[in-house]
PDB file of N, CA and C in Angstrom:
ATOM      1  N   UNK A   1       6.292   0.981  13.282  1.00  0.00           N
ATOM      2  CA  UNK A   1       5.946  -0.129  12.414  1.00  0.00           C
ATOM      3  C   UNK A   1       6.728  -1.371  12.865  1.00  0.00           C
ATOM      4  N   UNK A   2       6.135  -2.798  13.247  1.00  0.00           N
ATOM      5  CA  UNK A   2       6.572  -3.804  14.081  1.00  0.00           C
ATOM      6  C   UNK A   2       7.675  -4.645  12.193  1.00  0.00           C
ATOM      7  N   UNK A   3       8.478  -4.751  12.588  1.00  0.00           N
ATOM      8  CA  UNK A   3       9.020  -6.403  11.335  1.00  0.00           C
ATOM      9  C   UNK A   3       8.417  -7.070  11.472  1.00  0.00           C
ATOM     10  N   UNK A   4       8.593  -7.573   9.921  1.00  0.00           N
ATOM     11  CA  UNK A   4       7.853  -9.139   9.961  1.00  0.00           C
ATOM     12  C   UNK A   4       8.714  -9.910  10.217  1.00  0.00           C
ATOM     13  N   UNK A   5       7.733 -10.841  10.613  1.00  0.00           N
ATOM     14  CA  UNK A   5       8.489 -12.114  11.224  1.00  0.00           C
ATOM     15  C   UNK A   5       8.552 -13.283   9.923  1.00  0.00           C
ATOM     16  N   UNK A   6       9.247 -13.634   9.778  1.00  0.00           N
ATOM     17  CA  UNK A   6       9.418 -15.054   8.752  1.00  0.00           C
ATOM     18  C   UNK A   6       9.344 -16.045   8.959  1.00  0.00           C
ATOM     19  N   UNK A   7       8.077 -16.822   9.003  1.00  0.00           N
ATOM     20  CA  UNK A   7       7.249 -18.071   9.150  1.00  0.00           C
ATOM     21  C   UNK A   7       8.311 -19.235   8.428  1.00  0.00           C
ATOM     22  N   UNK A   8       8.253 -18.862   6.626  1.00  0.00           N
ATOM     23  CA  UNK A   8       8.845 -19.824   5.953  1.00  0.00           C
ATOM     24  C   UNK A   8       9.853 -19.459   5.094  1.00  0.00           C
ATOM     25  N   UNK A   9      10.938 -20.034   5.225  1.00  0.00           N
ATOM     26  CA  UNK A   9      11.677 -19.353   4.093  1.00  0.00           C
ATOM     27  C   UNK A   9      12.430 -20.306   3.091  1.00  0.00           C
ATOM     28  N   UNK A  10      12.141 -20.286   1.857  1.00  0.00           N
ATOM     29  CA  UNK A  10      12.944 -21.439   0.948  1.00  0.00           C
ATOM     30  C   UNK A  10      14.314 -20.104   0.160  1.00  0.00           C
ATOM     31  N   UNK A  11      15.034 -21.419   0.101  1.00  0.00           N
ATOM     32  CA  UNK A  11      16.294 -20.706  -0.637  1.00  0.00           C
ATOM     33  C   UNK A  11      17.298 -21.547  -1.367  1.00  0.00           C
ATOM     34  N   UNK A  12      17.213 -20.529  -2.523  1.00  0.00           N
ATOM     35  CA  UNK A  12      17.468 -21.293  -3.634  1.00  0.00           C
ATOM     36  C   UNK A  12      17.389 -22.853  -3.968  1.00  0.00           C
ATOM     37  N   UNK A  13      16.190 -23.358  -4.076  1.00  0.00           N
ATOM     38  CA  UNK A  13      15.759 -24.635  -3.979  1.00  0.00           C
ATOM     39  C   UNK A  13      15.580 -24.668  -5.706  1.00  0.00           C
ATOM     40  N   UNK A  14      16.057 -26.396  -5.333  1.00  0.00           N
ATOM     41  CA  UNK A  14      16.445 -26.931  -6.993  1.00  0.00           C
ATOM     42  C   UNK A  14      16.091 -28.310  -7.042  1.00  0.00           C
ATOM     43  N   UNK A  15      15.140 -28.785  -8.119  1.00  0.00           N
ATOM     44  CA  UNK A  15      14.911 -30.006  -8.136  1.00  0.00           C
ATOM     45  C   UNK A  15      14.744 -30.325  -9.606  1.00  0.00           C
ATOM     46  N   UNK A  16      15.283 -31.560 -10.096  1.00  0.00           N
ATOM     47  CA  UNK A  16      15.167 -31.978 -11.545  1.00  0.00           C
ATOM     48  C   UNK A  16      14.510 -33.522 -11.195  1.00  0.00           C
ATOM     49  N   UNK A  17      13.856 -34.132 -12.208  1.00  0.00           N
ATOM     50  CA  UNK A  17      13.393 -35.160 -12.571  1.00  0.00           C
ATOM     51  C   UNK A  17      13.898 -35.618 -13.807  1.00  0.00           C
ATOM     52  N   UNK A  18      15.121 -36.503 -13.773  1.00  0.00           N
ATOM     53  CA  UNK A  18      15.715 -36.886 -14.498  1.00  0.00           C
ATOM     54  C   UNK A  18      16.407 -35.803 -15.306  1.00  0.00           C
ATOM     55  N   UNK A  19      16.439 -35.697 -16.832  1.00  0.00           N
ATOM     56  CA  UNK A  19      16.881 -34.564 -18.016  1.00  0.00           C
ATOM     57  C   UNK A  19      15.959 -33.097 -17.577  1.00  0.00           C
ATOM     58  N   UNK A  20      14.941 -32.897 -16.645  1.00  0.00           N
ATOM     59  CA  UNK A  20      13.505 -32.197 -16.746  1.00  0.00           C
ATOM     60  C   UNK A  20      14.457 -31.696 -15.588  1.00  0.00           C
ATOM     61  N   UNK A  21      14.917 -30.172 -15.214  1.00  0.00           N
ATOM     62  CA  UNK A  21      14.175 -29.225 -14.726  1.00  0.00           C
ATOM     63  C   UNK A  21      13.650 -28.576 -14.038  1.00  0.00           C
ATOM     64  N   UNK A  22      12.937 -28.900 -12.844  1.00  0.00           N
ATOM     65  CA  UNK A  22      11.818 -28.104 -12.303  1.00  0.00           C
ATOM     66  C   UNK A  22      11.678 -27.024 -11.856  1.00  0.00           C
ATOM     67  N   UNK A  23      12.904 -27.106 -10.568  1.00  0.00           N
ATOM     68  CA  UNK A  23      12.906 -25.663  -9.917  1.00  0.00           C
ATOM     69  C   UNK A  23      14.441 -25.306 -10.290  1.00  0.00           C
ATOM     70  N   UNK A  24      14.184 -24.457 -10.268  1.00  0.00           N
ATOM     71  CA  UNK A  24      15.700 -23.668 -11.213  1.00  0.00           C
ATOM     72  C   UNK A  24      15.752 -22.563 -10.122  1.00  0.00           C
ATOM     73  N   UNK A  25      16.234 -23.065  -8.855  1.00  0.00           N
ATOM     74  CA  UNK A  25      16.816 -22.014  -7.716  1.00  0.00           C
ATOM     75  C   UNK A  25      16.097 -21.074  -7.030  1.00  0.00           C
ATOM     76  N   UNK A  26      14.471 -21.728  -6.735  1.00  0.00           N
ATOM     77  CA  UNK A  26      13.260 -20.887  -6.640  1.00  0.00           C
ATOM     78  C   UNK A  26      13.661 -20.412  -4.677  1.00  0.00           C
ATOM     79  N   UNK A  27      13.673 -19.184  -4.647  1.00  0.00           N
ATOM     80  CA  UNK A  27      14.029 -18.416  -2.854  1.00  0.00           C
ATOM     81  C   UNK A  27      12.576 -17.662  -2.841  1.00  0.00           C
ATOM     82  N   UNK A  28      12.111 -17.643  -1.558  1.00  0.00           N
ATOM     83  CA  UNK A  28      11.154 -16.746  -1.161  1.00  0.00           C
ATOM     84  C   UNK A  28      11.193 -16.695   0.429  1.00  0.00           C
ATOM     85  N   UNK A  29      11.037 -15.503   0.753  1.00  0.00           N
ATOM     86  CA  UNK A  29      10.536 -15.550   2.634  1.00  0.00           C
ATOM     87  C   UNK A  29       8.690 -15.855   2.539  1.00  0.00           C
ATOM     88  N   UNK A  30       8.143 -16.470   3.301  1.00  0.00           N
ATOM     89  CA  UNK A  30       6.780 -15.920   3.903  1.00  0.00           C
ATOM     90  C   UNK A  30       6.553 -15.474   5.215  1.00  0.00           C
ATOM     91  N   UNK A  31       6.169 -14.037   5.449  1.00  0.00           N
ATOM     92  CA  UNK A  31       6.151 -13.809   6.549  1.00  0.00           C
ATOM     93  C   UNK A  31       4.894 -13.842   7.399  1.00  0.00           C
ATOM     94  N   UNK A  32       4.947 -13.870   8.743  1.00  0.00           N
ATOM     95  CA  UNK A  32       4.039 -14.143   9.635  1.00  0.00           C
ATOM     96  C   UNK A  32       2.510 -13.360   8.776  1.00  0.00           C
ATOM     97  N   UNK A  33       1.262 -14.156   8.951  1.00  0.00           N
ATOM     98  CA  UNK A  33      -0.148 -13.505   8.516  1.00  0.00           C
ATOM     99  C   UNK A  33       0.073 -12.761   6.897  1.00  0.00           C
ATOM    100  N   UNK A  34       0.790 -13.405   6.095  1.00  0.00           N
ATOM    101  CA  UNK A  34       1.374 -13.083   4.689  1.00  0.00           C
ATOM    102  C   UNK A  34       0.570 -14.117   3.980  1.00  0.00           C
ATOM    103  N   UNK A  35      -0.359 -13.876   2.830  1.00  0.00           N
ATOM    104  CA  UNK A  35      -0.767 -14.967   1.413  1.00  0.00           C
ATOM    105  C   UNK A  35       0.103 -15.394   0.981  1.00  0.00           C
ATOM    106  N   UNK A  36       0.666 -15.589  -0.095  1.00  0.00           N
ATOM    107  CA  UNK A  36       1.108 -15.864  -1.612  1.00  0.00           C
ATOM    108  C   UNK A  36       0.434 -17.066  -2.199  1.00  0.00           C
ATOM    109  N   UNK A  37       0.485 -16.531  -3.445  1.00  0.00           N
ATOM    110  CA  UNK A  37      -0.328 -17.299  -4.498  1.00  0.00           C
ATOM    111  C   UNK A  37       0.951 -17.822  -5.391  1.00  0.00           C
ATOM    112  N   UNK A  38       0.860 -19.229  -5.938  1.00  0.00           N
ATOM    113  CA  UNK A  38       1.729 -20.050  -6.735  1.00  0.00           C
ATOM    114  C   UNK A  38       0.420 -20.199  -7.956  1.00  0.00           C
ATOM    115  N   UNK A  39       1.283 -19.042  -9.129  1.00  0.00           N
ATOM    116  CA  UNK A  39       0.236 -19.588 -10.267  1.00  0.00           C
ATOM    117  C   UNK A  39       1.009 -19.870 -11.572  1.00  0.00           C
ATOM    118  N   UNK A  40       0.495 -20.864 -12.661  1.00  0.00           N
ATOM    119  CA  UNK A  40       1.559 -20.897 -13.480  1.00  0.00           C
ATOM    120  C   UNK A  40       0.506 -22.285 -14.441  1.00  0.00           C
ATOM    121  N   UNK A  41       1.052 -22.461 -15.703  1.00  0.00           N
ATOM    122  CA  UNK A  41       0.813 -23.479 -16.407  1.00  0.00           C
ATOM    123  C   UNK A  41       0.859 -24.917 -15.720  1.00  0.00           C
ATOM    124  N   UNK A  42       0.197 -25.430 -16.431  1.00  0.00           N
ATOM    125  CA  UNK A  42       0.708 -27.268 -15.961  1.00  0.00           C
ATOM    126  C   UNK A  42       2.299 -27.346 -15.839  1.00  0.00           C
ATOM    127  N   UNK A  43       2.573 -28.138 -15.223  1.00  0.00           N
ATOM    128  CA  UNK A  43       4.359 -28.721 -15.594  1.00  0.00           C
ATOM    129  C   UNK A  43       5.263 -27.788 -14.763  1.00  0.00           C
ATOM    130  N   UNK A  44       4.706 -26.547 -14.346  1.00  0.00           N
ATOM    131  CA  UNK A  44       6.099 -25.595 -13.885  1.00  0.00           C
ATOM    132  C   UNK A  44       6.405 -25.694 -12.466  1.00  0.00           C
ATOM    133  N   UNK A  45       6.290 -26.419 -11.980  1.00  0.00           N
ATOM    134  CA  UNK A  45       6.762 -26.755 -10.622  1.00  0.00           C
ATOM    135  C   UNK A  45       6.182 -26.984  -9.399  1.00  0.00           C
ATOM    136  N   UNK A  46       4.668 -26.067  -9.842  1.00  0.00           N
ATOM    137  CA  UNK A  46       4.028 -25.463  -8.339  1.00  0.00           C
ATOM    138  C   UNK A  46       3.588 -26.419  -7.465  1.00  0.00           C
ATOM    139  N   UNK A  47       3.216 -27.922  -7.899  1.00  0.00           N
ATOM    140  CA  UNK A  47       2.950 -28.864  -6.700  1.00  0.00           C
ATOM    141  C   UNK A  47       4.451 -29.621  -5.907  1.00  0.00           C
ATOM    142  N   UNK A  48       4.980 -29.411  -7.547  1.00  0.00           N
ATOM    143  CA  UNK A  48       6.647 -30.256  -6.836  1.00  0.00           C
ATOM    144  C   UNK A  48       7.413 -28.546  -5.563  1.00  0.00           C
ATOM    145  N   UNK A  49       7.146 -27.572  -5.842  1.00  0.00           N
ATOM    146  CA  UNK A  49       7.469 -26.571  -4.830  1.00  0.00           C
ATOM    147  C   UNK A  49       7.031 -27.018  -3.671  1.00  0.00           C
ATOM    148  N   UNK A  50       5.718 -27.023  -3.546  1.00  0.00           N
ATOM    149  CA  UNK A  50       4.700 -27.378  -1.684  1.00  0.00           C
ATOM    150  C   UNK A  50       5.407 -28.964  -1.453  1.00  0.00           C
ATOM    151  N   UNK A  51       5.787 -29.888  -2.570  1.00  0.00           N
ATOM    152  CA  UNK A  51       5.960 -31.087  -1.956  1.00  0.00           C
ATOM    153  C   UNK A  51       7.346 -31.190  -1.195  1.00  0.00           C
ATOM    154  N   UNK A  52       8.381 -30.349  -2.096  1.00  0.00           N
ATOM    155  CA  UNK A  52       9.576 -30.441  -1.068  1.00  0.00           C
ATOM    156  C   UNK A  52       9.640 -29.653   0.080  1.00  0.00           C
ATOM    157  N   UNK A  53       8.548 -28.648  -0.017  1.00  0.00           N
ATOM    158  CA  UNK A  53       8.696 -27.279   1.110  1.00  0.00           C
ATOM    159  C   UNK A  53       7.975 -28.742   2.639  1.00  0.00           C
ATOM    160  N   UNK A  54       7.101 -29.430   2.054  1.00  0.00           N
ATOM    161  CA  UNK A  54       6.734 -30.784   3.257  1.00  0.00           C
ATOM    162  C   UNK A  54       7.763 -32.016   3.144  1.00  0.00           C
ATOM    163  N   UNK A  55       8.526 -32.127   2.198  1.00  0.00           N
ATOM    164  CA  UNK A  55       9.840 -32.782   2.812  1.00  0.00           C
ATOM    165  C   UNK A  55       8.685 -34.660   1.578  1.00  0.00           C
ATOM    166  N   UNK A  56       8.059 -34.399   1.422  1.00  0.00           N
ATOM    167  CA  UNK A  56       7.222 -35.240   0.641  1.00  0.00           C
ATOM    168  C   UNK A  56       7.772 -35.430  -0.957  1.00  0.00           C
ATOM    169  N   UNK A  57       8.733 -34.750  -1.459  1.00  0.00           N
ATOM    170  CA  UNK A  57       9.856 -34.718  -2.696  1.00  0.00           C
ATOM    171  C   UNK A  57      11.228 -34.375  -1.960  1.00  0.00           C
ATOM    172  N   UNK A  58      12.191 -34.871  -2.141  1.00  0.00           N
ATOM    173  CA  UNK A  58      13.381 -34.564  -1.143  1.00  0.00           C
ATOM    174  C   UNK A  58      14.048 -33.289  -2.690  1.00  0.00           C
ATOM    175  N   UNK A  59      14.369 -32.376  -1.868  1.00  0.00           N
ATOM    176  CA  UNK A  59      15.106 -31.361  -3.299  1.00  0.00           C
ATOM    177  C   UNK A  59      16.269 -31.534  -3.658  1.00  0.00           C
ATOM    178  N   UNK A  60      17.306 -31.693  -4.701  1.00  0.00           N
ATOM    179  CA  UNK A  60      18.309 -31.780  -5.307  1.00  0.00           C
ATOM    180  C   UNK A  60      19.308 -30.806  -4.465  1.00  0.00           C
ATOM    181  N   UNK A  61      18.766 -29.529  -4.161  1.00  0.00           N
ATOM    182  CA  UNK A  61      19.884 -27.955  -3.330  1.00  0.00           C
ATOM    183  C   UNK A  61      18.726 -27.535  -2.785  1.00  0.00           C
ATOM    184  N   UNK A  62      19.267 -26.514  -2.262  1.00  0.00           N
ATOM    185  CA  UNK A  62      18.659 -25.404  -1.217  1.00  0.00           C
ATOM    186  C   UNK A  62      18.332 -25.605   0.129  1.00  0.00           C
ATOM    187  N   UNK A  63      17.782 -24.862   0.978  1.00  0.00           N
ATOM    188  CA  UNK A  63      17.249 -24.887   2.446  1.00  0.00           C
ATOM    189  C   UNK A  63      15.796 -24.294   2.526  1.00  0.00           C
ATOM    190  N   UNK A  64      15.205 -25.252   3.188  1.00  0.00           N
ATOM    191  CA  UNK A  64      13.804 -24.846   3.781  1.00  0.00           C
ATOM    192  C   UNK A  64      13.806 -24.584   5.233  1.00  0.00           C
ATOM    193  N   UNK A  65      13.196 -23.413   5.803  1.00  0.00           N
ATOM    194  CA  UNK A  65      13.397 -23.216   7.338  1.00  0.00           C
ATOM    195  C   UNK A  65      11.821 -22.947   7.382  1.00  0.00           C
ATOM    196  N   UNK A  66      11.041 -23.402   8.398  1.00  0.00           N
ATOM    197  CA  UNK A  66      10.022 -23.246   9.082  1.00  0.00           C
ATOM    198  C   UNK A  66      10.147 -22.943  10.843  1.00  0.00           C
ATOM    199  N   UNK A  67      10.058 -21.249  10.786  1.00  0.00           N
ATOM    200  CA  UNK A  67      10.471 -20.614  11.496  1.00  0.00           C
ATOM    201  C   UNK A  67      12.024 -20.393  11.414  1.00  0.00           C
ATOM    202  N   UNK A  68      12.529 -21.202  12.574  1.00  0.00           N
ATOM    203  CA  UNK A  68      14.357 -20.857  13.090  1.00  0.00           C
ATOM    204  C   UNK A  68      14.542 -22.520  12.512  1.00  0.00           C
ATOM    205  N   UNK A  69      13.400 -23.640  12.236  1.00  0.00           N
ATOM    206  CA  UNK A  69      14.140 -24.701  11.990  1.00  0.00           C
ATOM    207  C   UNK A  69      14.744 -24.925  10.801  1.00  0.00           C
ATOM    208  N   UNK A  70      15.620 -26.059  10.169  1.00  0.00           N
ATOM    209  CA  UNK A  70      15.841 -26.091   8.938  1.00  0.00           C
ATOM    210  C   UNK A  70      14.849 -27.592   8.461  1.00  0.00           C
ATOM    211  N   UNK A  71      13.963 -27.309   7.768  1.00  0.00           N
ATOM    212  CA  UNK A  71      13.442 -28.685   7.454  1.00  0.00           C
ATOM    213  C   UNK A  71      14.025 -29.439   6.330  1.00  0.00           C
ATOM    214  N   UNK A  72      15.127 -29.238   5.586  1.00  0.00           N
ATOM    215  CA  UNK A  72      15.633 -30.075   5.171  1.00  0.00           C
ATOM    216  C   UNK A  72      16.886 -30.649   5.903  1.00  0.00           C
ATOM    217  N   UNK A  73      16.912 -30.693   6.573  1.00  0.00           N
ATOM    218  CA  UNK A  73      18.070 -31.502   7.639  1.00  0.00           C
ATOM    219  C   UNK A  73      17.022 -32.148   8.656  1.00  0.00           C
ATOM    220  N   UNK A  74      15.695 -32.100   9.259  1.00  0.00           N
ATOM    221  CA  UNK A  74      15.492 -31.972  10.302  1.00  0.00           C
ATOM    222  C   UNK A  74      15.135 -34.106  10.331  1.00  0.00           C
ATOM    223  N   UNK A  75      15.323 -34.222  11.792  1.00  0.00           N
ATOM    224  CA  UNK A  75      15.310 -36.086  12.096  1.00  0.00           C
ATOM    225  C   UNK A  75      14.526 -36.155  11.859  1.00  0.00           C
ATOM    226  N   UNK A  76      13.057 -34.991  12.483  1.00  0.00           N
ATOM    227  CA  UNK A  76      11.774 -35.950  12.741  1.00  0.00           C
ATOM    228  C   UNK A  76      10.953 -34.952  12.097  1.00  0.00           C
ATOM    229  N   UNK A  77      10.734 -34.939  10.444  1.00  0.00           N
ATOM    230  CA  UNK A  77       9.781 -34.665   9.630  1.00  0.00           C
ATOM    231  C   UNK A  77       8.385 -34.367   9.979  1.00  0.00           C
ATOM    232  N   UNK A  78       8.003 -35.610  10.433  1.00  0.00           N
ATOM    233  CA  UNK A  78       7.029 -35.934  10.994  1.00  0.00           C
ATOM    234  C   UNK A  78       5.974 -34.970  12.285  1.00  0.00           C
ATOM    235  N   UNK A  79       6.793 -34.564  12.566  1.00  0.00           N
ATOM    236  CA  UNK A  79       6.751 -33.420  13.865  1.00  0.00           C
ATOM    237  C   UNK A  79       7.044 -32.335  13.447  1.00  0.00           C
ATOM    238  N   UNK A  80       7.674 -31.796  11.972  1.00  0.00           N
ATOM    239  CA  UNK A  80       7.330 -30.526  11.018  1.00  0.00           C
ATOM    240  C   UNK A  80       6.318 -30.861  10.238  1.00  0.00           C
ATOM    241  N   UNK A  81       5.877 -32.012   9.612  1.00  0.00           N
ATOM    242  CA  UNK A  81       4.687 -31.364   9.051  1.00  0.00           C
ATOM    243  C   UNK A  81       3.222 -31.248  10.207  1.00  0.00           C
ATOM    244  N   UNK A  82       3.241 -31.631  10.944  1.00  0.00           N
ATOM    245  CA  UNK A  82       2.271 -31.523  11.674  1.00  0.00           C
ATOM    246  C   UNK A  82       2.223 -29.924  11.919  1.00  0.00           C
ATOM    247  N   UNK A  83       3.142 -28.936  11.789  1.00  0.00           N
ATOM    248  CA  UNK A  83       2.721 -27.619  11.559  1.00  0.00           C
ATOM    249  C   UNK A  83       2.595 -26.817  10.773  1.00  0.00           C
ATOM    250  N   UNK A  84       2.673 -27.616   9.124  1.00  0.00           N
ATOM    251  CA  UNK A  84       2.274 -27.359   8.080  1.00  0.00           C
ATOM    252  C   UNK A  84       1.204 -27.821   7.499  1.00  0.00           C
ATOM    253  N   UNK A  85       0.137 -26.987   6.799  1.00  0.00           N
ATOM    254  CA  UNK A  85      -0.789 -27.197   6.160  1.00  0.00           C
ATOM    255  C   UNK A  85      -0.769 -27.666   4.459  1.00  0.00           C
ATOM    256  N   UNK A  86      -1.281 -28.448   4.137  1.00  0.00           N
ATOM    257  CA  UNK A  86      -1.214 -28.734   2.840  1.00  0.00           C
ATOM    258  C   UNK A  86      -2.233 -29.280   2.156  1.00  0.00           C
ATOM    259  N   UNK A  87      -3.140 -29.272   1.148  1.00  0.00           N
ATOM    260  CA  UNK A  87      -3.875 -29.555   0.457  1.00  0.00           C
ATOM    261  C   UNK A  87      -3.768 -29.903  -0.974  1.00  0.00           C
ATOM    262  N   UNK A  88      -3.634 -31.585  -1.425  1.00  0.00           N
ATOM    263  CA  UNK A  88      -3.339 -31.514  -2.430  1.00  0.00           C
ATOM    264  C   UNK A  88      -3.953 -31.192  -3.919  1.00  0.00           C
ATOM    265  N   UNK A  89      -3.437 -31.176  -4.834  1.00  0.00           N
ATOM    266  CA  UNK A  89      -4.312 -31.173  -6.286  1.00  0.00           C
ATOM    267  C   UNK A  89      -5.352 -31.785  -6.269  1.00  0.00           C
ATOM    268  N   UNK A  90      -5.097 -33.028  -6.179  1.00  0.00           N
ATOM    269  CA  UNK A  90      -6.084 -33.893  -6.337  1.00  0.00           C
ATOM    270  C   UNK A  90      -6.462 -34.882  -5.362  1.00  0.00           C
ATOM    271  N   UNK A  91      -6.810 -33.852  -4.342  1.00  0.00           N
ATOM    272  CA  UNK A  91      -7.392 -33.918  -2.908  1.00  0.00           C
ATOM    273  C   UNK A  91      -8.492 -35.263  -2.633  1.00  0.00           C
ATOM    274  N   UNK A  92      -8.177 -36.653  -1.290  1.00  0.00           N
ATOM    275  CA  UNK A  92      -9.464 -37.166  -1.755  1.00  0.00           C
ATOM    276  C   UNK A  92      -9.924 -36.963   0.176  1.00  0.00           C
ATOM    277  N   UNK A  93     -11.359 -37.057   0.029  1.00  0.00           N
ATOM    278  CA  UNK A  93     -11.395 -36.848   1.205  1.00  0.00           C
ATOM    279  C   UNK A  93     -12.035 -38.483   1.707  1.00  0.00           C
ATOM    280  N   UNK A  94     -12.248 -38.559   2.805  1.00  0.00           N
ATOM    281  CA  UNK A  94     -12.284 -39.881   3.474  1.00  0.00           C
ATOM    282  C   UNK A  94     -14.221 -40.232   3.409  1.00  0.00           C
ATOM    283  N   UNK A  95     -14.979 -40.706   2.182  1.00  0.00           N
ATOM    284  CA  UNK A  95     -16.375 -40.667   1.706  1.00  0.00           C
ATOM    285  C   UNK A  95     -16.851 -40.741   2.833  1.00  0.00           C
ATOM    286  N   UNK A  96     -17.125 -41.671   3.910  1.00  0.00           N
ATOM    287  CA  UNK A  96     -17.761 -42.119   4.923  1.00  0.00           C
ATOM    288  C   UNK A  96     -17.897 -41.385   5.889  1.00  0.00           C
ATOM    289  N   UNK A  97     -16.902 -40.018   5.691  1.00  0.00           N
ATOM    290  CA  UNK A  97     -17.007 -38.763   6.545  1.00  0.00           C
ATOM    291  C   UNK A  97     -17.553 -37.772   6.001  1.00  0.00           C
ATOM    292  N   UNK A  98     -18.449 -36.996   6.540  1.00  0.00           N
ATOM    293  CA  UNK A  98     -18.873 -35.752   6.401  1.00  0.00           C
ATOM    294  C   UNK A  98     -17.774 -34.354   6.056  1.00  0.00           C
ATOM    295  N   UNK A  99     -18.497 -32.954   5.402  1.00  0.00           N
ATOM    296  CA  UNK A  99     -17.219 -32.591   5.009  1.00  0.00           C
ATOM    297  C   UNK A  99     -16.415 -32.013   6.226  1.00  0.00           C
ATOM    298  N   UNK A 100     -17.560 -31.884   7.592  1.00  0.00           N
ATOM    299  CA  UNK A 100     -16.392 -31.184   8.747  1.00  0.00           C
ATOM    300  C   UNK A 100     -15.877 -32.624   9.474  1.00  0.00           C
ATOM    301  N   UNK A 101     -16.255 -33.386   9.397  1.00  0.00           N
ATOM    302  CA  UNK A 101     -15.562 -34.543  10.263  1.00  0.00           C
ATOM    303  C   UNK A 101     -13.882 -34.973   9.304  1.00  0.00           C
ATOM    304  N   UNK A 102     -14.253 -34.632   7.992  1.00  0.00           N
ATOM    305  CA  UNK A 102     -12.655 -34.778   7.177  1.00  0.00           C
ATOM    306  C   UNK A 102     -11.575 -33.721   7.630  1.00  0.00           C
ATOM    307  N   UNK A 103     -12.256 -32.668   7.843  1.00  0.00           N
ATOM    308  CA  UNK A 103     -11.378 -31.503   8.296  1.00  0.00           C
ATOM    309  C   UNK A 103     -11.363 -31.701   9.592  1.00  0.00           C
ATOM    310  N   UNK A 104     -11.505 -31.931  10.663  1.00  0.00           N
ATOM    311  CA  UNK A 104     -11.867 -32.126  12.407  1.00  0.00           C
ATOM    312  C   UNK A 104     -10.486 -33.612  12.178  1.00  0.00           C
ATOM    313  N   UNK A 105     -10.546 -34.521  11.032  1.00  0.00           N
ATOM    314  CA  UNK A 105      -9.953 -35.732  11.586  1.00  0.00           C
ATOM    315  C   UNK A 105      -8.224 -35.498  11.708  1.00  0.00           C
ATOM    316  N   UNK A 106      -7.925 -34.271  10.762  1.00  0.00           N
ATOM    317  CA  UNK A 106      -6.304 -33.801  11.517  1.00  0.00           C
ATOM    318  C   UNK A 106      -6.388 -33.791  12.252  1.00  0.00           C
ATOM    319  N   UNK A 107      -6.896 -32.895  12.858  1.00  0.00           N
ATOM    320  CA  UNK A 107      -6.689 -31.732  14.256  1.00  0.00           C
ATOM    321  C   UNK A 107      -6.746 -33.114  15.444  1.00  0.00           C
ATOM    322  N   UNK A 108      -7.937 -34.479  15.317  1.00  0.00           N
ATOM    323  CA  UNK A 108      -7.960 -35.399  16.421  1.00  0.00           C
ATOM    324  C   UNK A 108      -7.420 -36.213  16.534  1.00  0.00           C
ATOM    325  N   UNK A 109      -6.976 -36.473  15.455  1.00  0.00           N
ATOM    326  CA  UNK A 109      -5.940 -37.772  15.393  1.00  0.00           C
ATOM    327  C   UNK A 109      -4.465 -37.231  15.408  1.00  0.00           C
ATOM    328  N   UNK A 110      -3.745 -36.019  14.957  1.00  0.00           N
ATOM    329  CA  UNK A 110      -2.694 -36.084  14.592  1.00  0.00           C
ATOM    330  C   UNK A 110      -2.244 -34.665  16.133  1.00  0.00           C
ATOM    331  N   UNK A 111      -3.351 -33.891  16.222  1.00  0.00           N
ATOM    332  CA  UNK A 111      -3.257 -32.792  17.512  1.00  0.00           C
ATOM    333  C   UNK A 111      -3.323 -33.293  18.305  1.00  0.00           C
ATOM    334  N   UNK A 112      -4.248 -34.408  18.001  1.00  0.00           N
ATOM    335  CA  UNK A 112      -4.710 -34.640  19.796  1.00  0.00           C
ATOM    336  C   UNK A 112      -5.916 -34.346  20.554  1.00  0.00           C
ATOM    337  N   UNK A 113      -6.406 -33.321  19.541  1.00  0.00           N
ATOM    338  CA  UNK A 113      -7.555 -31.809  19.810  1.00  0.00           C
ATOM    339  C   UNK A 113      -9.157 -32.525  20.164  1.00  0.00           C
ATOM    340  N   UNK A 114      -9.679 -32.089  21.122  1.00  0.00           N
ATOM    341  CA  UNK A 114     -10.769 -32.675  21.668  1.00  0.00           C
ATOM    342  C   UNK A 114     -11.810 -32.559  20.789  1.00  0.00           C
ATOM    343  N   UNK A 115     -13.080 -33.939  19.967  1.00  0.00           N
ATOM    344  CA  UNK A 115     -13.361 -33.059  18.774  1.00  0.00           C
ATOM    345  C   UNK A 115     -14.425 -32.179  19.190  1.00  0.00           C
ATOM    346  N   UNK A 116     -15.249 -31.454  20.265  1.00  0.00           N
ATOM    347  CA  UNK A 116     -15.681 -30.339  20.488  1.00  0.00           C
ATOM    348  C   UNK A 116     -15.023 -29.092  19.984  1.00  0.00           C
ATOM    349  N   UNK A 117     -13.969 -29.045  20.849  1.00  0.00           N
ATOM    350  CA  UNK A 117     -12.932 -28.008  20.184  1.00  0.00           C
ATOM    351  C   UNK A 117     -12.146 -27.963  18.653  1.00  0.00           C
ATOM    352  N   UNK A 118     -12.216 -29.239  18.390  1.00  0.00           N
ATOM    353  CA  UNK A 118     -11.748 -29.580  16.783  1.00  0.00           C
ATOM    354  C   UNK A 118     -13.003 -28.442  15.793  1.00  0.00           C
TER     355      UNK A 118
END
């Protein structure tokens, strides 16, 4: 039986908004070809979780590693999220594009990716 490998790992991550709260020391591994599902009421954290895990909410404590890196220390953000996926709540997509040319316009503008192959 091969180990898993650990893609993402948050630990003990903590973020308040003012008197509020949010993450109260939330740790998890995700390992390589692994789901998880974030489910929960309004208010309990789950978009402010994905926003600091992209460095898009800066967190109060903890460490985020994507792979061996640490993305909360890292210079160039910018060049970690490009290997993170994210989709927000309230997602808008770009009207004037079709729905595969919205999805194709990461991969060509930000990969590089030829859009045949996109």
């Amino acid at each position: 039986m091969s180990e898993n490998r650990v893609v993402l790992r948050v630990e003990n991550l903590k973020k308040s908004f003012g008197d509020k709260e949010v993450l109260k020391g939330v740790s998890f591994d995700m390992n390589e070809g692994e789901t998880k599902v974030i489910i929960g009421p309004s208010g309990t954290g789950k978009s402010t979780l994905l926003s600091c895990i992209n460095m898009l909410v800066t967190p109060d404590e903890g460490k985020i590693w994507l792979e061996k890196e640490e993305v909360t220390s890292a210079k160039n953000i910018n060049r970690i999220r490009q290997e993170i996926g994210f989709v927000f709540q309230d997602f808008g997509l770009f009207n004037h594009l079709t729905a595969l040319r919205n999805v194709m316009v990461g991969l060509t503008k930000v990969k590089k990716v030829e859009k045949e192959k996109a």
